[in-house]
N, C-alpha and C. Protein backbone atom coordinates (compact mmCIF):
# COMPACT_ATOMS: atom_id res chain seq x y z
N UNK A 1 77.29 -32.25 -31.82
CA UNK A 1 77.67 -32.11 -33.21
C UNK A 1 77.35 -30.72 -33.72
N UNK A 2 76.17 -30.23 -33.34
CA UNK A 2 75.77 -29.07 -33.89
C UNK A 2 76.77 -27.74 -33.34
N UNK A 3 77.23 -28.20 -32.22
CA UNK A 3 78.61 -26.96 -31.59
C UNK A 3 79.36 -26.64 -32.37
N UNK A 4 79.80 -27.70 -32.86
CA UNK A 4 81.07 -27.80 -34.05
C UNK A 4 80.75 -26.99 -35.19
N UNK A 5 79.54 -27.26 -36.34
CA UNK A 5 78.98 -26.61 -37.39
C UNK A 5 79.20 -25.27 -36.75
N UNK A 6 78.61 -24.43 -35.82
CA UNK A 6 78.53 -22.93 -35.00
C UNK A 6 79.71 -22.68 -35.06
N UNK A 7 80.62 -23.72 -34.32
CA UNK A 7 82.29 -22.97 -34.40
C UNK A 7 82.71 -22.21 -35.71
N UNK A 8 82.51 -23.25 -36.84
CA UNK A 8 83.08 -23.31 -37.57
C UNK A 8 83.07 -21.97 -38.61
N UNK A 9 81.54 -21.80 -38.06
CA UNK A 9 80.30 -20.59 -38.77
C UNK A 9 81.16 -19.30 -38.28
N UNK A 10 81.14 -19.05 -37.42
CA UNK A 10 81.46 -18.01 -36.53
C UNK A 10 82.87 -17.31 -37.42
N UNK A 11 84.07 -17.67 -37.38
CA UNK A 11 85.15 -16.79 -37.20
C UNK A 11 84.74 -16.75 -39.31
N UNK A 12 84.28 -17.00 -40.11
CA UNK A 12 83.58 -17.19 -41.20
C UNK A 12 82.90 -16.20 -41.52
N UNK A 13 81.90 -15.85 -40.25
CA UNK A 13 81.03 -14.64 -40.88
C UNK A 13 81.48 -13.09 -40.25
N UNK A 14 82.56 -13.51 -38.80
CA UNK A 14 83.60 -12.19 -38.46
C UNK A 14 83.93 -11.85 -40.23
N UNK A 15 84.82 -12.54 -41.10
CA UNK A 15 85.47 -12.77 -41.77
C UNK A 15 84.38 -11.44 -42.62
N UNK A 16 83.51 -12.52 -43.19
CA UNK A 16 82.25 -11.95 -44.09
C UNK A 16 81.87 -10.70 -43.93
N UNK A 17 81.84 -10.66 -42.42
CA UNK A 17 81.34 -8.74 -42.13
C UNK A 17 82.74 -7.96 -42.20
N UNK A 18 83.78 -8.19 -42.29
CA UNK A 18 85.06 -7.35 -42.65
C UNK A 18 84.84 -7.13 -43.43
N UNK A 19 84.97 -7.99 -44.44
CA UNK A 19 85.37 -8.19 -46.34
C UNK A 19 83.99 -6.97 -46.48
N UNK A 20 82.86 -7.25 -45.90
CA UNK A 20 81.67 -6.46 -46.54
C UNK A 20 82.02 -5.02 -45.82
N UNK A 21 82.13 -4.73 -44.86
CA UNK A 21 82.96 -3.58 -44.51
C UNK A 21 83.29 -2.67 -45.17
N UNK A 22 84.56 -3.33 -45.82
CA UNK A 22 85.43 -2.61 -47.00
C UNK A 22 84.87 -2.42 -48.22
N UNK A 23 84.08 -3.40 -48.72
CA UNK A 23 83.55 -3.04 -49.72
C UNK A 23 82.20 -1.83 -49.47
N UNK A 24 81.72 -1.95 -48.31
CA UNK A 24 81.01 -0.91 -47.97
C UNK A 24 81.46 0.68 -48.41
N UNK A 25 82.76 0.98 -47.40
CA UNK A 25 83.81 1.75 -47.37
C UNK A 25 84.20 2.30 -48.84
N UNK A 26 84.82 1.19 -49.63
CA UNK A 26 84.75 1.43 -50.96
C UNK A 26 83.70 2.43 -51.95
N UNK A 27 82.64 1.98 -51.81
CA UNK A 27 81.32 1.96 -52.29
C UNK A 27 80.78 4.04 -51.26
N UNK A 28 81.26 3.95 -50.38
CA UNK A 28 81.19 5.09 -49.98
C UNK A 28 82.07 6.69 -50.04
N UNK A 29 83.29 6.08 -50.17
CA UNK A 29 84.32 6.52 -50.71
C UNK A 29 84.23 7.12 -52.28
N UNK A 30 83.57 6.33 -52.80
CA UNK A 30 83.57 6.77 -54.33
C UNK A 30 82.30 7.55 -54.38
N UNK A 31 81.13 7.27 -53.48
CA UNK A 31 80.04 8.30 -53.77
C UNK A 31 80.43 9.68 -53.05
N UNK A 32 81.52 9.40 -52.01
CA UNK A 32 81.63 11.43 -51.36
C UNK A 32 82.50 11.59 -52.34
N UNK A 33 83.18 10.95 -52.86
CA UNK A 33 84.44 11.69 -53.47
C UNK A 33 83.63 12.50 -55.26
N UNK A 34 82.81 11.61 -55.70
CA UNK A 34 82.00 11.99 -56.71
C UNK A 34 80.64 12.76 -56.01
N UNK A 35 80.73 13.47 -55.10
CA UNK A 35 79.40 14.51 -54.53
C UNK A 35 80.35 15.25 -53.62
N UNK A 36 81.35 15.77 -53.95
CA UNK A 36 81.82 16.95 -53.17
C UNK A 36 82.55 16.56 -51.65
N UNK A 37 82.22 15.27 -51.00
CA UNK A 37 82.34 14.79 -49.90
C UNK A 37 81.08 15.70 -48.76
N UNK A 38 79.96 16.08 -49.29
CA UNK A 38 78.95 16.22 -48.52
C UNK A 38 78.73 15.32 -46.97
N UNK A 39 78.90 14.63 -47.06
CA UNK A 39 78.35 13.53 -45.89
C UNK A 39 79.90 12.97 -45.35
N UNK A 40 81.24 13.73 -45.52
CA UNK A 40 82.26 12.73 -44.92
C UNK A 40 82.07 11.82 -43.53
N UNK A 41 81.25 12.42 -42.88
CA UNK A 41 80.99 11.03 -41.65
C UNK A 41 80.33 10.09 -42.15
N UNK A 42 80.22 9.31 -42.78
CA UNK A 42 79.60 8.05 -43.67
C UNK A 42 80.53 7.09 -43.67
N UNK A 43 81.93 7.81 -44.56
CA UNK A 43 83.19 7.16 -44.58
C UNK A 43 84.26 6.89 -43.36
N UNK A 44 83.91 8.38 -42.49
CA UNK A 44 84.43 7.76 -41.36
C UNK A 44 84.03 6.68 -39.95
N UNK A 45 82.61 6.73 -40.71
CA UNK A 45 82.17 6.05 -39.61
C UNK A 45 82.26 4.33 -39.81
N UNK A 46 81.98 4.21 -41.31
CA UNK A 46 82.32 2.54 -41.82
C UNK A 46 83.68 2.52 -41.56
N UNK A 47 84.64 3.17 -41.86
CA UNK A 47 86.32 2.74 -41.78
C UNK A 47 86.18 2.27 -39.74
N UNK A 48 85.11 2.98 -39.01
CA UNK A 48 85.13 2.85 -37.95
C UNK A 48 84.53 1.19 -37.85
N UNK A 49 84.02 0.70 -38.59
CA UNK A 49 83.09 -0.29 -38.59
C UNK A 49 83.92 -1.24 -39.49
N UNK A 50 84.60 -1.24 -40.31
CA UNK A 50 85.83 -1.57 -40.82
C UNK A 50 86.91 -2.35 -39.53
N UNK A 51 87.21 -1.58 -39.03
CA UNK A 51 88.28 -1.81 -37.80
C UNK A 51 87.63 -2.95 -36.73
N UNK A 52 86.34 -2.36 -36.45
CA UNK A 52 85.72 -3.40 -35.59
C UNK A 52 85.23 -4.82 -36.36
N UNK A 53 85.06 -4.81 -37.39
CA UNK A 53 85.29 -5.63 -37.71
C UNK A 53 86.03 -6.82 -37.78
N UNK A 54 87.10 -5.70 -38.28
CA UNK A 54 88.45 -7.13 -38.15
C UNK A 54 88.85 -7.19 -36.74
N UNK A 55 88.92 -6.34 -35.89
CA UNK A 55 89.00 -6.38 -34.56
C UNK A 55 88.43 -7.83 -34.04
N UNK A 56 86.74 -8.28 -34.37
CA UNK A 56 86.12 -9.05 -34.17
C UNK A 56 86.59 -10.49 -34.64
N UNK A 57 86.67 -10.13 -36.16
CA UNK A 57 87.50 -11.55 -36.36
C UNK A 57 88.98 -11.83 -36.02
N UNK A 58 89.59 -11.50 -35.42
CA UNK A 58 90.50 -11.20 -34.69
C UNK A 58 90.36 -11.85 -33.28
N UNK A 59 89.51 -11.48 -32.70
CA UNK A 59 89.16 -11.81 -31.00
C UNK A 59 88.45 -13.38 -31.11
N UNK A 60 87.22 -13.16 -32.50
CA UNK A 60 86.77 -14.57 -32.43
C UNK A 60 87.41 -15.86 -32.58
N UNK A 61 88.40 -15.58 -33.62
CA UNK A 61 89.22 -16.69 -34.35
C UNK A 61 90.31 -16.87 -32.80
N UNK A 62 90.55 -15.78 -32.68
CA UNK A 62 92.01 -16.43 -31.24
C UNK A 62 91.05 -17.47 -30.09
N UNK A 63 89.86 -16.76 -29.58
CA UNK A 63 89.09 -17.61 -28.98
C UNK A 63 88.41 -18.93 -29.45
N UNK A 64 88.11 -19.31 -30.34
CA UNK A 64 88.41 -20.05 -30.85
C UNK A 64 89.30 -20.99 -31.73
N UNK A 65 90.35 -20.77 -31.79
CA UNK A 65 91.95 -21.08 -32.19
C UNK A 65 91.45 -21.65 -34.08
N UNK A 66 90.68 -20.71 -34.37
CA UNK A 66 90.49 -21.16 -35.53
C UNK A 66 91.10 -20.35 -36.78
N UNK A 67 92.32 -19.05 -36.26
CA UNK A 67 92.97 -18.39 -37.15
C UNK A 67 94.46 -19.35 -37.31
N UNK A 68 95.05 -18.65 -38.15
CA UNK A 68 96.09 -19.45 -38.40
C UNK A 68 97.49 -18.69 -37.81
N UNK A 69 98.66 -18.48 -37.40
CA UNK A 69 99.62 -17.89 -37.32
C UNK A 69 99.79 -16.77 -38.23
N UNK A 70 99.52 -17.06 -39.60
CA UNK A 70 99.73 -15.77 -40.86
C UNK A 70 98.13 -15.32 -40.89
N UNK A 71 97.39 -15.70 -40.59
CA UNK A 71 95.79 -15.11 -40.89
C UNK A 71 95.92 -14.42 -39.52
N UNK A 72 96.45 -14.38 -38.35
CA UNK A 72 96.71 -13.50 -37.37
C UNK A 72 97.35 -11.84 -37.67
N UNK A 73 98.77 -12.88 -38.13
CA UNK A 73 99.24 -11.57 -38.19
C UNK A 73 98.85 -10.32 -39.63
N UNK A 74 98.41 -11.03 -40.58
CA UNK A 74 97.66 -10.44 -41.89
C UNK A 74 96.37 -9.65 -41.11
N UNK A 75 95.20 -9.71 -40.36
CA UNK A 75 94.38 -9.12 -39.71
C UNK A 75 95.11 -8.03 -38.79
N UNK A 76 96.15 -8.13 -38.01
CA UNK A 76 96.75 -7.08 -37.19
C UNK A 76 97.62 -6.13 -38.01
N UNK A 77 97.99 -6.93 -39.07
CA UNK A 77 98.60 -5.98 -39.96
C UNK A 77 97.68 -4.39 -40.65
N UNK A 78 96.50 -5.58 -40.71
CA UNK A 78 95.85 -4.50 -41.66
C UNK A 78 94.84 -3.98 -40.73
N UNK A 79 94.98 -4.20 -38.90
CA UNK A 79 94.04 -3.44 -38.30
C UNK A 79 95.17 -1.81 -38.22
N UNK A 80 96.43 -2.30 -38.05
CA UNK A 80 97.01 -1.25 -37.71
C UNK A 80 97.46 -0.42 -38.92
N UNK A 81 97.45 -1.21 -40.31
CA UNK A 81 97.05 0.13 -40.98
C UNK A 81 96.25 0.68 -41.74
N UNK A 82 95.11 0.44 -41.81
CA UNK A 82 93.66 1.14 -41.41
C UNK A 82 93.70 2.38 -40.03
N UNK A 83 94.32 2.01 -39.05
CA UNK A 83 93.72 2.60 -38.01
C UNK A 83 95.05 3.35 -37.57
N UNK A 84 95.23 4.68 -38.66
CA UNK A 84 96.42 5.45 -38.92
C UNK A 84 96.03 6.36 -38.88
N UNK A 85 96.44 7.76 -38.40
CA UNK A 85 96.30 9.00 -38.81
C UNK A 85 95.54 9.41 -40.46
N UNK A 86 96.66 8.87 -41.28
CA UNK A 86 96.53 8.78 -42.87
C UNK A 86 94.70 8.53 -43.24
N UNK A 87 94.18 7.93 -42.08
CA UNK A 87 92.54 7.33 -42.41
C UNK A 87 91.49 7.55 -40.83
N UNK A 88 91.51 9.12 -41.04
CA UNK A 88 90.48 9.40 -39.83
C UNK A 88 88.91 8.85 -39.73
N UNK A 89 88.91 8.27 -38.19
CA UNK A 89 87.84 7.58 -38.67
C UNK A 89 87.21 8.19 -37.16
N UNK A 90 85.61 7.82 -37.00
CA UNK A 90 84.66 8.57 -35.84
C UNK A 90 85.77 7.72 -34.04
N UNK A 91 85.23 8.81 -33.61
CA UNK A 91 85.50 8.32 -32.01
C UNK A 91 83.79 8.50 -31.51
N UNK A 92 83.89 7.73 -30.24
CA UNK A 92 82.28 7.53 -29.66
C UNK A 92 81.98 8.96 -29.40
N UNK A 93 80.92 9.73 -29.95
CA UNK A 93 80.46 10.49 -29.62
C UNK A 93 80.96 12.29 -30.66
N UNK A 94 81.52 11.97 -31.22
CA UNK A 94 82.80 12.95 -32.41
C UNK A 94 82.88 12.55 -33.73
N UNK A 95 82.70 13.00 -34.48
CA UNK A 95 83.13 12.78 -35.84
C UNK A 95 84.42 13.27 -36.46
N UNK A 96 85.13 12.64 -37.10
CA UNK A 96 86.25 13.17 -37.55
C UNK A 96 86.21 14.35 -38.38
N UNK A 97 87.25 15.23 -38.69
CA UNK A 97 87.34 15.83 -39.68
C UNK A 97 88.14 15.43 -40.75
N UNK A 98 88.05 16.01 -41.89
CA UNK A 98 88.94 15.24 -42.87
C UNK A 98 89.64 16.57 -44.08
N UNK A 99 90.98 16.33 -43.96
CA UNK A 99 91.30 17.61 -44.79
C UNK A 99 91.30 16.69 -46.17
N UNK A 100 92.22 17.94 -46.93
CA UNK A 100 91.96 17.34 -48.47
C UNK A 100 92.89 16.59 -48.50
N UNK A 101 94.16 16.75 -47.66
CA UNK A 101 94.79 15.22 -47.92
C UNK A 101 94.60 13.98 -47.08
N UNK A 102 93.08 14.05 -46.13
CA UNK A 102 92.79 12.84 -45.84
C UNK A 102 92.09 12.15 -46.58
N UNK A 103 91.32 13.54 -47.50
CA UNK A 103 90.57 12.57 -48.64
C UNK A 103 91.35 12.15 -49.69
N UNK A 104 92.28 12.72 -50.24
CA UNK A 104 93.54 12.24 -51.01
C UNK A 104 93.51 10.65 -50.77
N UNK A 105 94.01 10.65 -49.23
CA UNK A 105 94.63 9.20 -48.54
C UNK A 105 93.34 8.35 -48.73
N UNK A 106 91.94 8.43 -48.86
CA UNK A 106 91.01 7.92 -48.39
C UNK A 106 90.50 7.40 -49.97
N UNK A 107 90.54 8.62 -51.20
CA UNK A 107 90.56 7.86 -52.27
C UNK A 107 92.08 6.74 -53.11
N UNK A 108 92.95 7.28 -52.21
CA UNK A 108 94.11 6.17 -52.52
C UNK A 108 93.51 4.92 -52.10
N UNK A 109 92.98 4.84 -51.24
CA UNK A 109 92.77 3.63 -50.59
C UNK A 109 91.46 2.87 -51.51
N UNK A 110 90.76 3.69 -51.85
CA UNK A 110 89.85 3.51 -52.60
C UNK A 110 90.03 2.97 -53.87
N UNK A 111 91.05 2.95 -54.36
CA UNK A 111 92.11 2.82 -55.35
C UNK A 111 92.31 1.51 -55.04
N UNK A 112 93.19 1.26 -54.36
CA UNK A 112 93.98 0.12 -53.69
C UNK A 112 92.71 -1.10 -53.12
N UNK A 113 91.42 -0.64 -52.46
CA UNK A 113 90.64 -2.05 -52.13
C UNK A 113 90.25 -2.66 -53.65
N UNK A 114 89.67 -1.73 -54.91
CA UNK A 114 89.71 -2.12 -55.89
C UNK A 114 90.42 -3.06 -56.66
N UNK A 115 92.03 -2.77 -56.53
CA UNK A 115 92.89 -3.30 -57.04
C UNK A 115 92.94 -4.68 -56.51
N UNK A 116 92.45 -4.83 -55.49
CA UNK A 116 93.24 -6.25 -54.33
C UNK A 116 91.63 -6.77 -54.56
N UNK A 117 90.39 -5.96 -55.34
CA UNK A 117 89.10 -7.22 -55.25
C UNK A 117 88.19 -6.62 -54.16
N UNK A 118 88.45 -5.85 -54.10
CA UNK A 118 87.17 -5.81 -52.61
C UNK A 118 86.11 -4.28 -52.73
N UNK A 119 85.30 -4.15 -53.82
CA UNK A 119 84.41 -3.24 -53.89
C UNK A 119 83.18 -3.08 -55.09
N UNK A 120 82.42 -2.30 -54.93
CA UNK A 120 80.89 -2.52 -55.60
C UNK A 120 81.21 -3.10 -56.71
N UNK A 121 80.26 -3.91 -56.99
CA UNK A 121 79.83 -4.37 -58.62
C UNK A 121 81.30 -5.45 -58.84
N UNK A 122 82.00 -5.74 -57.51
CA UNK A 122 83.15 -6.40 -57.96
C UNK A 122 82.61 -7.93 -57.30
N UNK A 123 82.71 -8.79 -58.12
CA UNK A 123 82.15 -10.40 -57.37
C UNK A 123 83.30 -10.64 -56.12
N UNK A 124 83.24 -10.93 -55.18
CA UNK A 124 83.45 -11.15 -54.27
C UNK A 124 83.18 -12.82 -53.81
N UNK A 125 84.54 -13.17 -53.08
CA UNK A 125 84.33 -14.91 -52.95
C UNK A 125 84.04 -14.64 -51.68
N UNK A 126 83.57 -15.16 -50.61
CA UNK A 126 83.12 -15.19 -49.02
C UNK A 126 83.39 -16.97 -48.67
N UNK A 127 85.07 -16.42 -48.51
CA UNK A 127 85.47 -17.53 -48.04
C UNK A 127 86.87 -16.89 -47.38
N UNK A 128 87.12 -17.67 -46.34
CA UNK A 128 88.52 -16.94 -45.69
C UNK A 128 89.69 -16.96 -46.44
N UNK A 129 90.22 -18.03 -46.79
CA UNK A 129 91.30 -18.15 -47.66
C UNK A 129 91.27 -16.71 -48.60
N UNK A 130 90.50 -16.33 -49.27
CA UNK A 130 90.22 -15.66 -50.51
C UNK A 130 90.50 -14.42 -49.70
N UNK A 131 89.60 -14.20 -48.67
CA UNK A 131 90.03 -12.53 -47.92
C UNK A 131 91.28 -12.76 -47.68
N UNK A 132 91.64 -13.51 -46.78
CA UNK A 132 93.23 -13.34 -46.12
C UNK A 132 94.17 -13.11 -47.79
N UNK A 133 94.64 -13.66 -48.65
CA UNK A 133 95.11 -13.15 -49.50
C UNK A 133 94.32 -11.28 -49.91
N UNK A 134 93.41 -11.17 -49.89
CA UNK A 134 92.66 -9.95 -50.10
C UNK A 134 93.54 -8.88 -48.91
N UNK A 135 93.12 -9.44 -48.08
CA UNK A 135 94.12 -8.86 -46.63
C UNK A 135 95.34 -8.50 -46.93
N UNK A 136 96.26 -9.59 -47.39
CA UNK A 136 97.73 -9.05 -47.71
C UNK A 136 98.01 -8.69 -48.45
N UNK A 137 97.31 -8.77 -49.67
CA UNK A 137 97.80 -7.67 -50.57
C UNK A 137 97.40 -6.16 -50.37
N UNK A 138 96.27 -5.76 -49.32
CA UNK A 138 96.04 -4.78 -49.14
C UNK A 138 97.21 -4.17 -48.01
N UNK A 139 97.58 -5.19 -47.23
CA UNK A 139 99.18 -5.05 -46.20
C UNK A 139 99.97 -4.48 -47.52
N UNK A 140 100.38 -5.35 -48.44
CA UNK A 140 101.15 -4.77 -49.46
C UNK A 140 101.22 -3.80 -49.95
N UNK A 141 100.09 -3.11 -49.97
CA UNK A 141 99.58 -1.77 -50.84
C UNK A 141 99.52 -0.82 -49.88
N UNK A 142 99.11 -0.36 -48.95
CA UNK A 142 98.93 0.68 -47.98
C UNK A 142 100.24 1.32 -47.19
N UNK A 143 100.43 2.52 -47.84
CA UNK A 143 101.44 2.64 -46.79
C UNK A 143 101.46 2.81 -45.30
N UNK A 144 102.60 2.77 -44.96
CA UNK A 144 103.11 3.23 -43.79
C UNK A 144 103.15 4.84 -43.51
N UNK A 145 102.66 5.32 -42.76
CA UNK A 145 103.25 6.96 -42.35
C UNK A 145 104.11 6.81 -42.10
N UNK A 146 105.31 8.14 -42.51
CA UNK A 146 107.28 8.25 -41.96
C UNK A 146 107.17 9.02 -40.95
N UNK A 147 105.65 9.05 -39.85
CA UNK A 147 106.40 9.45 -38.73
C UNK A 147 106.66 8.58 -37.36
């Protein structure tokens, strides 16, 4: 019996460490962008931690068949656009650089997790249903690069 409760836990708190992720991200985003961007590896390194994130709930939920068909593709949606040129983020051992129109792109986005619910001082539900809508509207909002 107790397997079951664990299952259930699991693709839940993948979930939980995304959502907190972004709001991390958020929350970091607005302090470089209000201090000059002193510390830009901060931001690139959570957007890095961001990705693995959902990466995670992603891998956990398929292994455990506890995502849904649209909570699949809403997570791949928004791994692949997060993980765009438009939003440089660290490689093992490198830090990104970031011009002024990555920070442009990086406070757009900053913009946009706000809008969809997901950053400091904003109440936050920690429940899947609630992210996955959080998820697609952030699919909704983010562009695409035209190349």
């Amino acid at each position: 019996m107790g397997s079951n409760k664990d299952e259930f836990r699991k693709p839940a708190s993948s979930v939980t460490e995304a959502q907190n992720n972004l709001v991390e991200l958020e929350g970091l985003i607005a302090y470089q962008s209000d201090n000059n961007w002193t510390e830009l590896n901060l931001v690139t390194t959570e957007l890095g931690d961001v990705l693995n994130g959902i990466w995670l709930g992603m891998t956990t939920g398929k292994q455990l068949g506890t995502l849904s068909k649209r909570d699949k593709e809403i997570l791949e949606n928004l791994y692949s656009k997060l993980d765009q040129d438009q939003y440089p983020n660290d490689e093992l051992y490198s830090f990104a650089d970031l011009t002024e129109s990555d920070k442009k792109n990086l406070e757009d986005l900053r913009k946009t997790l706000r809008e969809v619910g997901l950053g400091v001082n904003i109440t936050i539900s920690v429940n899947m249903d609630s992210f996955m809508d959080q998820a697609e509207a952030l699919n909704e909002r983010i562009e695409s690069p035209l190349n």
